[in-house]
Protein backbone atom coordinates (compact mmCIF):
# COMPACT_ATOMS: atom_id res chain seq x y z
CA UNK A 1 9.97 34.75 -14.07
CA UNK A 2 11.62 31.37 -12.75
CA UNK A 3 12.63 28.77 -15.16
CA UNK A 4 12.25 25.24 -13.28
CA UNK A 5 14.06 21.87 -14.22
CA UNK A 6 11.98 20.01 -12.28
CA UNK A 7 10.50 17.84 -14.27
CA UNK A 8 6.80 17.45 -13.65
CA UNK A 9 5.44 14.78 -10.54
CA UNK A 10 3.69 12.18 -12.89
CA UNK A 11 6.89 11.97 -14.92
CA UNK A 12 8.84 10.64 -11.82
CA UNK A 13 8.64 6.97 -11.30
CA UNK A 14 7.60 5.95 -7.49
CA UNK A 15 11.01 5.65 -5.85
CA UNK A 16 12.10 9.29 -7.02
CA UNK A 17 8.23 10.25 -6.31
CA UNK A 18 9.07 9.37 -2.24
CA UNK A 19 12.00 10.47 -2.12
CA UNK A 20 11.71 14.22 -3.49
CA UNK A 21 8.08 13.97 -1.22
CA UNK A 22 9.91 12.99 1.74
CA UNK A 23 12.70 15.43 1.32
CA UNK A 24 10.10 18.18 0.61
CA UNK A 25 8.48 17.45 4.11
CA UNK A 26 11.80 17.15 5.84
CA UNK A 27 12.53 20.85 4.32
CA UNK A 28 9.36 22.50 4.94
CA UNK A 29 9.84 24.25 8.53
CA UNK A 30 13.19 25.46 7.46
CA UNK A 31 11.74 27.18 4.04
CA UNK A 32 8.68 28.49 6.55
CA UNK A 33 11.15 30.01 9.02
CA UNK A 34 14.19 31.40 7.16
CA UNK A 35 12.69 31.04 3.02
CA UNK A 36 11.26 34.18 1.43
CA UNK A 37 8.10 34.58 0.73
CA UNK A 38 8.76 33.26 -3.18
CA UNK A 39 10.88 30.43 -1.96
CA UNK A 40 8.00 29.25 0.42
CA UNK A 41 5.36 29.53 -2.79
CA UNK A 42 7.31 27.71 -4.88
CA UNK A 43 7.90 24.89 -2.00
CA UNK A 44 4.29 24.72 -1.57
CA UNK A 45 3.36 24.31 -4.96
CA UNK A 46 5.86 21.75 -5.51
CA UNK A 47 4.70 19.73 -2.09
CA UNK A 48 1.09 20.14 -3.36
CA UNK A 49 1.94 18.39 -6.86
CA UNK A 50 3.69 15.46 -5.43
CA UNK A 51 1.23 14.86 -2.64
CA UNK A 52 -1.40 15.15 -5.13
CA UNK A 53 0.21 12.77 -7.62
CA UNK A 54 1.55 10.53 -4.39
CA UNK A 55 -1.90 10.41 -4.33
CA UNK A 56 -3.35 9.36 -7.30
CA UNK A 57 -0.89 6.73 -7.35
CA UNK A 58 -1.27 5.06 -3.88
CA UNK A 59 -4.66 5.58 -2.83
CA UNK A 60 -4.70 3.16 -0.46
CA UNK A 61 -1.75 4.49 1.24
CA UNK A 62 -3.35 8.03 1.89
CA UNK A 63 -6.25 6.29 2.88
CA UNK A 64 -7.37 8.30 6.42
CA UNK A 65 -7.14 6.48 10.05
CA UNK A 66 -11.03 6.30 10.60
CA UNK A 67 -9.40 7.29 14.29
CA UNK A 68 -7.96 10.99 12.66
CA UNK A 69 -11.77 11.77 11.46
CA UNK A 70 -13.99 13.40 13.27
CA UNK A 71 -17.02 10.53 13.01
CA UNK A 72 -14.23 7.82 13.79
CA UNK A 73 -12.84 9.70 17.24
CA UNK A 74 -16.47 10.24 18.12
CA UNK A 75 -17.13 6.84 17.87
CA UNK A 76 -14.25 6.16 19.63
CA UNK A 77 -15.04 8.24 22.37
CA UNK A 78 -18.65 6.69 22.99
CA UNK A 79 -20.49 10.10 21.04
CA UNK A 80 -21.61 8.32 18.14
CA UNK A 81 -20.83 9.68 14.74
């Protein structure tokens, strides 16, 4: 069993909240390619808890681009929603 000092995403404040998220996307292809199977788990879960806490915290910032859904593009495109 691994013992993790992480400490936990809601105890970060919001600058160390972006920057372990952003450094956790900048490392993800590498830990896909070359990380075991364990050390691509435990990246996952950790990217999952930040971008879930990112989140909570800045809704409006995760908000969707009505032009990535599928209703918006249709629209878009003339197909209705």
């Amino acid at each position: 069993m691994t013992t993790s000092t992480r400490r936990p995403g809601t105890e970060l404040d919001d600058a160390d909240l972006e920057r372990e998220l952003e450094h956790l996307h900048e490392t993800r292809h590498d830990t896909f390619m070359k990380g075991s199977a364990d050390a691509f788990q435990a990246h996952t879960d950790r990217m999952l808890e930040l971008e879930s806490e990112y989140a909570d915290r800045f809704p409006d910032r995760t908000t969707p681009d009505p032009l990535r859904t599928r209703d918006g593009s249709r629209e878009q495109d003339g197909r209705g929603a």
